[in-house]
C-alpha atoms as a PDB file:
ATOM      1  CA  UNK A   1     -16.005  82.230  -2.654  1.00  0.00           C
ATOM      2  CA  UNK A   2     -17.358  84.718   0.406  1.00  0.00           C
ATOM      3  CA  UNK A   3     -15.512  84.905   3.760  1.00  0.00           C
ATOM      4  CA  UNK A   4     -18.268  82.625   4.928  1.00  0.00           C
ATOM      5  CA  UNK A   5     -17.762  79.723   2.466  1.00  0.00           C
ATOM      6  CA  UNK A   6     -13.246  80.212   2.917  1.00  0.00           C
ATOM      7  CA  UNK A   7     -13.927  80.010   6.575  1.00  0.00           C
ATOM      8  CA  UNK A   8     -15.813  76.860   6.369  1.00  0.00           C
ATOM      9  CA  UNK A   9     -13.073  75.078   3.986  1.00  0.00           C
ATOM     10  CA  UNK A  10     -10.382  76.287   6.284  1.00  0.00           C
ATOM     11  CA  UNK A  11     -11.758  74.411   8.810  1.00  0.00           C
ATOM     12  CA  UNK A  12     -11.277  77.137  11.471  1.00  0.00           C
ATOM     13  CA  UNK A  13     -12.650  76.080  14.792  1.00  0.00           C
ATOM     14  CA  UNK A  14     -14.479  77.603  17.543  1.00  0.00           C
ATOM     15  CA  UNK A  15     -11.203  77.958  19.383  1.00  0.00           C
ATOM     16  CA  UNK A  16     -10.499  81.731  20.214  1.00  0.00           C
ATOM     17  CA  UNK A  17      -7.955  82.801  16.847  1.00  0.00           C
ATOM     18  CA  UNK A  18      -7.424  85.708  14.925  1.00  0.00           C
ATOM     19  CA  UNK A  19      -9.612  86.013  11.789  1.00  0.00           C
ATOM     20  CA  UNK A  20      -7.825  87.371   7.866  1.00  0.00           C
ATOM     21  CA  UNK A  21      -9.189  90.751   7.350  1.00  0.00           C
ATOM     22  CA  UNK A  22      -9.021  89.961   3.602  1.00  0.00           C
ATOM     23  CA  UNK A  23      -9.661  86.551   1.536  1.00  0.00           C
ATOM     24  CA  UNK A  24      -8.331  88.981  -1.065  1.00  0.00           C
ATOM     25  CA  UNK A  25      -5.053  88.810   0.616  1.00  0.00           C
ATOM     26  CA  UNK A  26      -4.754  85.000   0.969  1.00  0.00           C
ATOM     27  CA  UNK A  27      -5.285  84.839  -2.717  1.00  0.00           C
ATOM     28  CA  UNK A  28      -2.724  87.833  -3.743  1.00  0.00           C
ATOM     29  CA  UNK A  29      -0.371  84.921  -1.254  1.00  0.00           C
ATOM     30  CA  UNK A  30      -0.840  81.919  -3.778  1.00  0.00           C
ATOM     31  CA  UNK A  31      -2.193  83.692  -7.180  1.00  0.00           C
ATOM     32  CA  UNK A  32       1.288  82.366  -8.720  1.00  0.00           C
ATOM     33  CA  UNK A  33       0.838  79.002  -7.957  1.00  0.00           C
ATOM     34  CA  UNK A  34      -2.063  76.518  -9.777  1.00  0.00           C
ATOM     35  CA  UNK A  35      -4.616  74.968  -7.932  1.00  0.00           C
ATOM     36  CA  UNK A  36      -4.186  71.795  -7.073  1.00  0.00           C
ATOM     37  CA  UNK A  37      -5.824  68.689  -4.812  1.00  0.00           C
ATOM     38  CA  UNK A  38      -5.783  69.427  -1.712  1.00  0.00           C
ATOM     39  CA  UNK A  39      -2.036  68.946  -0.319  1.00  0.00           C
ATOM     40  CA  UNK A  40      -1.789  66.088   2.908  1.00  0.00           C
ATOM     41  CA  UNK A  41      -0.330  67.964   6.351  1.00  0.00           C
ATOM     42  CA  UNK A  42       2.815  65.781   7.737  1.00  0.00           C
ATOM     43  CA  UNK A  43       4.585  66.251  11.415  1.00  0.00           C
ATOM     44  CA  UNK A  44       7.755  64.141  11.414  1.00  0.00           C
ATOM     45  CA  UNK A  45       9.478  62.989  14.669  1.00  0.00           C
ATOM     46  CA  UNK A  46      12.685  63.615  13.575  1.00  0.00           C
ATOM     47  CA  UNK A  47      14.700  62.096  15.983  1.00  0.00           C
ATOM     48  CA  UNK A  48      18.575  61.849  15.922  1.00  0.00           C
ATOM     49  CA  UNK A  49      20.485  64.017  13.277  1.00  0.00           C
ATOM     50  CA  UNK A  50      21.711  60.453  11.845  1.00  0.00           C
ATOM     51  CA  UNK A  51      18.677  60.315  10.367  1.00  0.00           C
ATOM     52  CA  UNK A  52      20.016  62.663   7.628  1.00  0.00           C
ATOM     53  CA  UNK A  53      22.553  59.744   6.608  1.00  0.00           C
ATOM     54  CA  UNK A  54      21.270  56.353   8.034  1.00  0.00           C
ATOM     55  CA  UNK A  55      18.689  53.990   6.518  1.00  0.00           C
ATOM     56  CA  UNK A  56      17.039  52.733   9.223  1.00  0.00           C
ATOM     57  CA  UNK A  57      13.457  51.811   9.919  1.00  0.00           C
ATOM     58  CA  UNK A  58      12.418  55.228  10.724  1.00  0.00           C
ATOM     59  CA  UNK A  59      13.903  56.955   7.517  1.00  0.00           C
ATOM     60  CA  UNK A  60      12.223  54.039   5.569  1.00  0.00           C
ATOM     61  CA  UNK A  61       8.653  55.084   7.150  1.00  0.00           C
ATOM     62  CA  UNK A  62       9.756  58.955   5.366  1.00  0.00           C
ATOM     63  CA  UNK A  63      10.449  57.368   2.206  1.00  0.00           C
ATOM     64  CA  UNK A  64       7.572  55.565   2.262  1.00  0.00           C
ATOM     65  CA  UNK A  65       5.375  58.964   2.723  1.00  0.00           C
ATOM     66  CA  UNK A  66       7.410  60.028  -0.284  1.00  0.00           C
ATOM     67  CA  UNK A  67       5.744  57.094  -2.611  1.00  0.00           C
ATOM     68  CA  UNK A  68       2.623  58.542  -1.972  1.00  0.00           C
ATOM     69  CA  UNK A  69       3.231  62.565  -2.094  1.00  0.00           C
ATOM     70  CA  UNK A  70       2.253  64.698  -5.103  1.00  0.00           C
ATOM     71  CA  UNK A  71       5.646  67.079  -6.016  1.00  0.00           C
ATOM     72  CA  UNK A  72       4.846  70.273  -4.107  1.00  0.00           C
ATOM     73  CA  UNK A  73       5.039  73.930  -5.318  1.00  0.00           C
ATOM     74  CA  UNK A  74       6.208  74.763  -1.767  1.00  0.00           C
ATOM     75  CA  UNK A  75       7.248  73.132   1.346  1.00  0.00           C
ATOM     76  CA  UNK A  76       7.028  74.941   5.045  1.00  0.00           C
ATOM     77  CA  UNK A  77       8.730  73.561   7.517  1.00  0.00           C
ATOM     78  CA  UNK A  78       8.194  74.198  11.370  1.00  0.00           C
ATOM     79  CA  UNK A  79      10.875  73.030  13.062  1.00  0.00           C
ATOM     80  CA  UNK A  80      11.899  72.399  16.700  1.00  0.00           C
ATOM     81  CA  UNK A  81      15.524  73.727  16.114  1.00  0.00           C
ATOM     82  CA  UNK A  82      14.377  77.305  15.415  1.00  0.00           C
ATOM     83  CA  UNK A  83      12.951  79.111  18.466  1.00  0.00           C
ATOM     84  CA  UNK A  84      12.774  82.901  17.938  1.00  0.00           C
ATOM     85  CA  UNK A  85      11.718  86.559  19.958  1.00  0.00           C
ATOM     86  CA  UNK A  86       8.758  87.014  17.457  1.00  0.00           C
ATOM     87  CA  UNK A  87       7.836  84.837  14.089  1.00  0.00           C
ATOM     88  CA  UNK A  88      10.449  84.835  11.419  1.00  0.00           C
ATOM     89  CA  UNK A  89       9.643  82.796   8.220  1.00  0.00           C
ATOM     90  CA  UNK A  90      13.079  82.334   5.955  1.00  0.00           C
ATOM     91  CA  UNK A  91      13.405  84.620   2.937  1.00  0.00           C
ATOM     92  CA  UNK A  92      16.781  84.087   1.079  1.00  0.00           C
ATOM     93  CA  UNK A  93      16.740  82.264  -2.379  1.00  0.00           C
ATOM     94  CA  UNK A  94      19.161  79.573  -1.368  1.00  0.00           C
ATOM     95  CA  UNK A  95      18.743  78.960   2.661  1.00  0.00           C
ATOM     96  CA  UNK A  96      21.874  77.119   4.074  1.00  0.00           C
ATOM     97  CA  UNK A  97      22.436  73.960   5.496  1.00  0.00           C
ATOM     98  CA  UNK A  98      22.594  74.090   9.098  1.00  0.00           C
ATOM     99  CA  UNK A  99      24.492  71.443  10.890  1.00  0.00           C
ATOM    100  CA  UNK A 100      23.122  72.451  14.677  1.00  0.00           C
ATOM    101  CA  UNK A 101      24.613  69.437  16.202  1.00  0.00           C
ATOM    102  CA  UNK A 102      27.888  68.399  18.132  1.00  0.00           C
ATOM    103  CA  UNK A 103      29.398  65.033  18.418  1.00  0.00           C
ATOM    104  CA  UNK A 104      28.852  63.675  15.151  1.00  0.00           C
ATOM    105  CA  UNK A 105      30.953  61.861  12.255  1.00  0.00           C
ATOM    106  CA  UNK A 106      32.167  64.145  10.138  1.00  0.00           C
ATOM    107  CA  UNK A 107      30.194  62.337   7.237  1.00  0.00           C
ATOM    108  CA  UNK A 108      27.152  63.725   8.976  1.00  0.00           C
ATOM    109  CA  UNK A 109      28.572  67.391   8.789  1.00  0.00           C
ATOM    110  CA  UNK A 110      29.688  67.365   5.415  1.00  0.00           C
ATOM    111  CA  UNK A 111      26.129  66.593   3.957  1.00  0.00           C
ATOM    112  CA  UNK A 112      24.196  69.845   1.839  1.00  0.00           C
ATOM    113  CA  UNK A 113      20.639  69.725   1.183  1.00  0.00           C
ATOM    114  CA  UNK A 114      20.976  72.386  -1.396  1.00  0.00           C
ATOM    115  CA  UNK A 115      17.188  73.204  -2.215  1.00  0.00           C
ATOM    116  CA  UNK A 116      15.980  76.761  -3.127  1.00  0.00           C
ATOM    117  CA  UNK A 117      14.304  78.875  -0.721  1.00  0.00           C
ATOM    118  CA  UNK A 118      11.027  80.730  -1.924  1.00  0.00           C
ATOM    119  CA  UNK A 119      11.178  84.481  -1.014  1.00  0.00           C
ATOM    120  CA  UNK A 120       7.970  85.343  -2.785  1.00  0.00           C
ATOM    121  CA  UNK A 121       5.826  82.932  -0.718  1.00  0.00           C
ATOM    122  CA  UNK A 122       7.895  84.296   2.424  1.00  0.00           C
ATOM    123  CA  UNK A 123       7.287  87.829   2.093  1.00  0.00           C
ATOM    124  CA  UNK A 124       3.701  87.080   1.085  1.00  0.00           C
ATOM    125  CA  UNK A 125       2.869  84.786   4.634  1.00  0.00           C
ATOM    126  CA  UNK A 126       3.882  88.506   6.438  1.00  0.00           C
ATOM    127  CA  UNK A 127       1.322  89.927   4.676  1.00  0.00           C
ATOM    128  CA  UNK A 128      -1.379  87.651   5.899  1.00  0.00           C
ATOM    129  CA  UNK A 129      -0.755  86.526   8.603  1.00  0.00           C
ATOM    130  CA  UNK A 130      -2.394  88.237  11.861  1.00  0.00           C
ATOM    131  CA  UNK A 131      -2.076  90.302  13.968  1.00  0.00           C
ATOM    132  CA  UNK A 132      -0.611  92.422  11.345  1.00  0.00           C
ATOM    133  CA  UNK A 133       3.353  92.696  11.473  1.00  0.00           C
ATOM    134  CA  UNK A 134       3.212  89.766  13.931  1.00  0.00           C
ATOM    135  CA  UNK A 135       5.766  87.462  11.224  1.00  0.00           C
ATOM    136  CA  UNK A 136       9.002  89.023  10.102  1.00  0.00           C
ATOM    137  CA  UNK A 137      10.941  87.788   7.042  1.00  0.00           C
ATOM    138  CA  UNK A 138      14.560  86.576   8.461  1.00  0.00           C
ATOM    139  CA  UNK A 139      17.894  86.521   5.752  1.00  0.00           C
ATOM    140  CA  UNK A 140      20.279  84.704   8.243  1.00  0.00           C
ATOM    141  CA  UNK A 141      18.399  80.772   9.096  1.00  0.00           C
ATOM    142  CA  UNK A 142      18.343  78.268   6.826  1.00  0.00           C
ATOM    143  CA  UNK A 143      17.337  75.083   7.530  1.00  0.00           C
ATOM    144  CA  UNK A 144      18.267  73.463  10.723  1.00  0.00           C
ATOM    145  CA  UNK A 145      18.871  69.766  11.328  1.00  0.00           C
ATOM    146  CA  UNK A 146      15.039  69.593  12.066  1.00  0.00           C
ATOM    147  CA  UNK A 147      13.997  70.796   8.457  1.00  0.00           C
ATOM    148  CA  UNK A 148      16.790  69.153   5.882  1.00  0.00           C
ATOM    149  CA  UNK A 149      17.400  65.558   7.570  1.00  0.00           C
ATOM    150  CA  UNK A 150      13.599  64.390   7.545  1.00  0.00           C
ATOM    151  CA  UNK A 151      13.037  66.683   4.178  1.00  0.00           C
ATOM    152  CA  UNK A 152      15.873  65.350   1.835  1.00  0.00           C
ATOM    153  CA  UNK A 153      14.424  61.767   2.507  1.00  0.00           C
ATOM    154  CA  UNK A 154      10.674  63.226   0.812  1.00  0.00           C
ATOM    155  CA  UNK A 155      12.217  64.629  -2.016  1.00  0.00           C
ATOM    156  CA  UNK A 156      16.246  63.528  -2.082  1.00  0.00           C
ATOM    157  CA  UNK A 157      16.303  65.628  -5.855  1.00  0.00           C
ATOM    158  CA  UNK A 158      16.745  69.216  -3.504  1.00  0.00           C
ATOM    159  CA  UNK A 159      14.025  70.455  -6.511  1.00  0.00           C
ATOM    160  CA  UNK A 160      11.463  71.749  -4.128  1.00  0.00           C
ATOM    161  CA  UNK A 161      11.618  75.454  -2.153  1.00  0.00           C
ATOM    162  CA  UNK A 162      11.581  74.919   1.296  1.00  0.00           C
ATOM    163  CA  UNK A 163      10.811  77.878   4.252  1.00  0.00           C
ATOM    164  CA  UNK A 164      11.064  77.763   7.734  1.00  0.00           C
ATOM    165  CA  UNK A 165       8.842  79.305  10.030  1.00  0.00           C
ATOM    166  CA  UNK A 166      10.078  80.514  13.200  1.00  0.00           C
ATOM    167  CA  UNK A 167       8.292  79.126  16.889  1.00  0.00           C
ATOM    168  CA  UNK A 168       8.062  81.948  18.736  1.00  0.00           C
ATOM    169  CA  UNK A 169       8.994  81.285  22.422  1.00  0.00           C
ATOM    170  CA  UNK A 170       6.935  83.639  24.080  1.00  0.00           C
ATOM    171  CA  UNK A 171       3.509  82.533  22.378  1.00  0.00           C
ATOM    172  CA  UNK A 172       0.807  80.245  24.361  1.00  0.00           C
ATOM    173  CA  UNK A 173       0.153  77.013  22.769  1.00  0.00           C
ATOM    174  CA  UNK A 174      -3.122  77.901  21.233  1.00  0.00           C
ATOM    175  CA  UNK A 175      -1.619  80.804  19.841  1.00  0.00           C
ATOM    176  CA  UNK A 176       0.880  78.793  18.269  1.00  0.00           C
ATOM    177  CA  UNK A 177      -2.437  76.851  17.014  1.00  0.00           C
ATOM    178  CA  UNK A 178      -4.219  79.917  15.533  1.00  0.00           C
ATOM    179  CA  UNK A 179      -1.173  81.172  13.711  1.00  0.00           C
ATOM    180  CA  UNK A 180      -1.188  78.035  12.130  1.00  0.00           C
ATOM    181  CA  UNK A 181      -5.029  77.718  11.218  1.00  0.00           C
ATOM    182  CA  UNK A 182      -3.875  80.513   8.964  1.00  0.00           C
ATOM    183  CA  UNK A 183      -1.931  79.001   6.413  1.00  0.00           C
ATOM    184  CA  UNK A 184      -4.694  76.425   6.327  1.00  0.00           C
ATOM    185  CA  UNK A 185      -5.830  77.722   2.295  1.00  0.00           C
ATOM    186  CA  UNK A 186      -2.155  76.764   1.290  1.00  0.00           C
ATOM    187  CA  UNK A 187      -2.920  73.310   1.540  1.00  0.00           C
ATOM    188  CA  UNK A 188      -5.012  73.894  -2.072  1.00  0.00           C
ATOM    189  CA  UNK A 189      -2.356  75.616  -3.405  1.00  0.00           C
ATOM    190  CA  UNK A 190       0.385  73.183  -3.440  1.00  0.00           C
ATOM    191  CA  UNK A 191       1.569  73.945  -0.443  1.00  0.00           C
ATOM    192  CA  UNK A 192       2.616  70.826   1.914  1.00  0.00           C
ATOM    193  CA  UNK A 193       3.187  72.041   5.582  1.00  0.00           C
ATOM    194  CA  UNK A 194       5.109  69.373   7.742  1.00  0.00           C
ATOM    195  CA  UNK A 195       5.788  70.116  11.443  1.00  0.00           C
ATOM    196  CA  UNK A 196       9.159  68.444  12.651  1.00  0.00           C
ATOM    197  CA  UNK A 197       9.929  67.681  16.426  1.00  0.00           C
ATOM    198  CA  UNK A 198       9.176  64.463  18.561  1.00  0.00           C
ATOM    199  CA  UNK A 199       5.880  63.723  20.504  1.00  0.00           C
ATOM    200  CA  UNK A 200       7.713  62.725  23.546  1.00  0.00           C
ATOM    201  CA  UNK A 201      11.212  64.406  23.743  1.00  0.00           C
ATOM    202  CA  UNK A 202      13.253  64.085  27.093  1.00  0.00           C
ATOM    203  CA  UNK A 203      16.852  63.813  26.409  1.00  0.00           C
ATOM    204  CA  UNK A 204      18.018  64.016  29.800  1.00  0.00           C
ATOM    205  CA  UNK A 205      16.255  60.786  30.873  1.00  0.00           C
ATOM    206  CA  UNK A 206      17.259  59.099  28.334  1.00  0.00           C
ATOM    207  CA  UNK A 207      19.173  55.290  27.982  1.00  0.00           C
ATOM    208  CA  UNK A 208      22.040  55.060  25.617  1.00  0.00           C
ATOM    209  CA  UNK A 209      21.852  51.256  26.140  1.00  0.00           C
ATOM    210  CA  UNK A 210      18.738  51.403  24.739  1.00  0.00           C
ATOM    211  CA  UNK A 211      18.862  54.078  22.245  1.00  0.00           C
ATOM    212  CA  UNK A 212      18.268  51.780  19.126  1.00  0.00           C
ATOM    213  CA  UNK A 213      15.669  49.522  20.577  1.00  0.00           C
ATOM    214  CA  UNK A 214      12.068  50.152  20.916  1.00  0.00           C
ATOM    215  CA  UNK A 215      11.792  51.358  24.577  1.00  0.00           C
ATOM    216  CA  UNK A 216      10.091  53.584  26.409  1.00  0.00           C
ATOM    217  CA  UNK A 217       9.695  54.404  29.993  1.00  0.00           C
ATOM    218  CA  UNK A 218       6.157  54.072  31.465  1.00  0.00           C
ATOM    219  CA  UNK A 219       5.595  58.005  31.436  1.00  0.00           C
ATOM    220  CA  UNK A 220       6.613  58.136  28.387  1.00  0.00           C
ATOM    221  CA  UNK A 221       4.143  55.334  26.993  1.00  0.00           C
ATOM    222  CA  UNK A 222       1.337  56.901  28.926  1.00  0.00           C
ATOM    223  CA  UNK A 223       1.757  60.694  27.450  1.00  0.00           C
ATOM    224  CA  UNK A 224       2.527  59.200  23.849  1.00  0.00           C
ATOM    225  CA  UNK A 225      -0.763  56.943  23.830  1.00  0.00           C
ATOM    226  CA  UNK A 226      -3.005  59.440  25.248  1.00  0.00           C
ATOM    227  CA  UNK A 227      -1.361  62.408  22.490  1.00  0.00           C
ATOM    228  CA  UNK A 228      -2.007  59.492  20.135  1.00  0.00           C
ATOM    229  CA  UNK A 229      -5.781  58.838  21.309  1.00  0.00           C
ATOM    230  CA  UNK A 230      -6.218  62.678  21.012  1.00  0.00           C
ATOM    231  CA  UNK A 231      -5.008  62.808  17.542  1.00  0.00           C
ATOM    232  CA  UNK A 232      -7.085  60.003  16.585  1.00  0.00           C
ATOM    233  CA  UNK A 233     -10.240  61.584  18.262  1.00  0.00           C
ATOM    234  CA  UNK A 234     -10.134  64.825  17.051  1.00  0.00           C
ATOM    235  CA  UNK A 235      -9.502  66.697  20.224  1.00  0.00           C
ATOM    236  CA  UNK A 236      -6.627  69.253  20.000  1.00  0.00           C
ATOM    237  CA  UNK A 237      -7.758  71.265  22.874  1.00  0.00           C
ATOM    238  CA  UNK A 238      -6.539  68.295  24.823  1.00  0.00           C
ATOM    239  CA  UNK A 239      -3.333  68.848  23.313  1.00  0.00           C
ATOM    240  CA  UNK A 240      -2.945  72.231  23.114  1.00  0.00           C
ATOM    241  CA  UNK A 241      -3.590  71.943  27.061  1.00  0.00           C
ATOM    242  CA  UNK A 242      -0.777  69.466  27.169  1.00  0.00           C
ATOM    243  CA  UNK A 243       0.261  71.568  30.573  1.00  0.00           C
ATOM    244  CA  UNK A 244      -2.531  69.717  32.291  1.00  0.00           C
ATOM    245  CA  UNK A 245      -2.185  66.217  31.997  1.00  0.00           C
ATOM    246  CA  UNK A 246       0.204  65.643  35.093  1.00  0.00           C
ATOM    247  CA  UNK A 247       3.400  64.040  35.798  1.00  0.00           C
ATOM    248  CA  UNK A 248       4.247  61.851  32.464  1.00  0.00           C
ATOM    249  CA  UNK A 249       3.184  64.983  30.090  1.00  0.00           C
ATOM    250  CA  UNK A 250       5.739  66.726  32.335  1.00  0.00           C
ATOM    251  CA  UNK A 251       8.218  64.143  31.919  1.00  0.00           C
ATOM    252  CA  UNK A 252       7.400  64.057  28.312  1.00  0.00           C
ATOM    253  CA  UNK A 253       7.413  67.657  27.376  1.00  0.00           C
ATOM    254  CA  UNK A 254      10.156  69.074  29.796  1.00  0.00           C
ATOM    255  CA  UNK A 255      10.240  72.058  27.538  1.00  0.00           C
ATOM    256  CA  UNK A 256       7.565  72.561  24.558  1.00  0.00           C
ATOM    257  CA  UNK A 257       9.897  73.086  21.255  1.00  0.00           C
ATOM    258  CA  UNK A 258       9.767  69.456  20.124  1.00  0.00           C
ATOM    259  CA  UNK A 259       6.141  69.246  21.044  1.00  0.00           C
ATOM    260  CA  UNK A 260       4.824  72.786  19.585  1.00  0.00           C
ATOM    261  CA  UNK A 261       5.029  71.747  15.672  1.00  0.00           C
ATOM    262  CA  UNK A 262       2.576  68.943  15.974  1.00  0.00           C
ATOM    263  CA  UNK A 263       0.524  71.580  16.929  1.00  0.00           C
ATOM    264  CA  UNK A 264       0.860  72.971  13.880  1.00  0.00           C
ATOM    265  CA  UNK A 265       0.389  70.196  11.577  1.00  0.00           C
ATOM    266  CA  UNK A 266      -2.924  69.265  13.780  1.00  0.00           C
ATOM    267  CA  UNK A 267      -4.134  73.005  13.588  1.00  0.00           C
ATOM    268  CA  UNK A 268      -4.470  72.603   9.321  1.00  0.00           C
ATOM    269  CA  UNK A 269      -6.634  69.460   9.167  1.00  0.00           C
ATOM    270  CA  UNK A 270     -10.131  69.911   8.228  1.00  0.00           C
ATOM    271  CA  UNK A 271     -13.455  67.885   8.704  1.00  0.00           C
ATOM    272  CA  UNK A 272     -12.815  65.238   5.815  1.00  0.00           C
ATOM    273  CA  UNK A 273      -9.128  64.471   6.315  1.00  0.00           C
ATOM    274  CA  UNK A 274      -8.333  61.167   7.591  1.00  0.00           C
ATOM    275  CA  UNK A 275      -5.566  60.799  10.130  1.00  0.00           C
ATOM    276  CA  UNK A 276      -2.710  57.610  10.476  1.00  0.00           C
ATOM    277  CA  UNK A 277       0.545  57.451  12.554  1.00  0.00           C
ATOM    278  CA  UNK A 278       3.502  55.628  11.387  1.00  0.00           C
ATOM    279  CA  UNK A 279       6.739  55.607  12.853  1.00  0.00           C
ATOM    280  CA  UNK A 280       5.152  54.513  16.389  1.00  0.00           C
ATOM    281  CA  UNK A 281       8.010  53.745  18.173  1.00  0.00           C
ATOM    282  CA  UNK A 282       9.795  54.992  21.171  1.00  0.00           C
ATOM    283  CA  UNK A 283      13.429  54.781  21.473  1.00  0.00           C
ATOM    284  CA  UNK A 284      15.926  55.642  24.191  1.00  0.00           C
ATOM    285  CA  UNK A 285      13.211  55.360  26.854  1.00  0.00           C
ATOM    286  CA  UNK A 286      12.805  58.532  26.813  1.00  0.00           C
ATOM    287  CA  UNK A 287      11.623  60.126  23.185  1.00  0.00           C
ATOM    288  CA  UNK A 288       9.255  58.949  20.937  1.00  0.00           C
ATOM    289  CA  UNK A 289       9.691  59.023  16.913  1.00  0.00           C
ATOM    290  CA  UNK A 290       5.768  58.697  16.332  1.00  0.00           C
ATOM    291  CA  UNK A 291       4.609  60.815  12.731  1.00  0.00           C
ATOM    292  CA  UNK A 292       1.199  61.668  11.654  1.00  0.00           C
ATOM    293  CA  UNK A 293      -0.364  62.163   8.232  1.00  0.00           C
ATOM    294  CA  UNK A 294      -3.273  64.440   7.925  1.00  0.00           C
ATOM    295  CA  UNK A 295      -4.887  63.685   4.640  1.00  0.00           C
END
């Protein structure tokens, strides 16, 4: 395959992104793992940490993904939870279990989601990813509330390596975008890439009265349907512009952590994936636990 041909199955847009000097190096990345069908893209709203113990509606609509998901090689995980100077992608064998919450029944803390980590793949994803040095490998992470609560429901055996991959804070949305366009080939090699936040995310407006109900203030119905129209449609420079949608994206994104990995998961789909949303609620008034599959 010539640079011309990978480009084209990467899907990479016109949008302004840095290009791989080297298909050479994407394949030195994944030349240990088999080729395989083409691996779906998820991005989880992940919600409450009780989602890591509770079997509730929204932890049914992750099992149900699970029915229908080939075992990976390799999972990456973006998550919300781990905001960084810089990129960092996780490169210990056995990443811990990070209990980043407060408040909690101890039940809740005493769960372990005791999955490998993949240190090849990590050290690898430096190597390609560009501009050169731009992603650092990290030894003290883990996986964060973000990563194991919504992961363990996919594949509850803790047989599959999982990564993390770092959001760094002081990168622009469509950077954030291009970085991920790069991974893009890992998608054929077993690879399944799941972004982890919430669409709509404002925890200081939200209802405790109406935290298990499906609620939603009016801004945050109007930001979540028009993210959702965008999705559907194809346009991601909408939503990488989230910034300029007015008050209820405002409301809705009060700061961009929870928002940035659907980014992610949006910035690996190609021309002939087809898109659904499950999960569509909004809960709390205030956050929204809406999913996407890509393929």
């Amino acid at each position: 395959m010539n640079r011309k041909d990978f480009i084209k199955l990467a899907g990479i847009s016109t949008l302004s992104i840095p290009m791989i000097s080297s298909f050479s190096k994407l394949e030195q990345l994944t030349q240990s793992f088999n080729n395989t069908e083409k691996m779906p893209v998820l991005f989880l709203g992940h919600g409450s940490p009780m989602n890591g113990i509770e079997d509730n509606e929204f932890v049914q609509g992750f099992k149900k993904q699970r029915r229908s998901l080939e075992k990976p090689n390799a999972i990456i995980v973006v998550s919300a939870h781990w905001e960084t100077k810089g990129t960092f992608v996780t490169a210990m064998e056995q990443p811990r279990t990070i209990h980043d919450f407060g408040g909690f029944p101890k039940t809740l803390f005493e769960v372990q989601y005791p999955t490998p980590g993949h240190p090849q793949l990590a050290e690898q994803i430096t190597k390609i990813i560009e501009p050169a040095e731009s992603v650092h490998l990290d030894y003290k992470w883990g996986l964060d509330h973000g990563s194991w609560t919504v992961v363990k429901h996919l594949f509850p055996e803790a047989d599959v390596p999982v990564i993390q991959l770092s959001l760094d804070y002081n990168r622009t949305p469509a950077e954030h975008y291009a970085l991920a366009k790069q991974l893009t080939r890992l998608r054929h090699k077993g690879v399944l890439i799941i972004g982890s936040g919430n669409m709509v995310h404002n925890l200081r407006e939200i209802s405790f009265s109406k935290i298990h109900t499906n609620f939603g203030f009016d801004w945050a119905i109007e930001a979540n349907q028009k993210m959702k129209d965008w999705i559907l449609k194809n346009d991601h420079q909408s939503l990488i512009d989230f910034r300029k949608h007015g008050k209820a994206f405002d409301l809705a994104i009060p700061t961009a952590e929870h928002y940035l990995p659907l980014l992610y998961s949006l910035a690996l789909k190609d021309d002939t994936d087809e898109v659904s949303l499950f999960n569509d609620q909004a809960v709390g008034g205030s956050l929204t636990m809406t999913s996407v599959r890509i393929g």
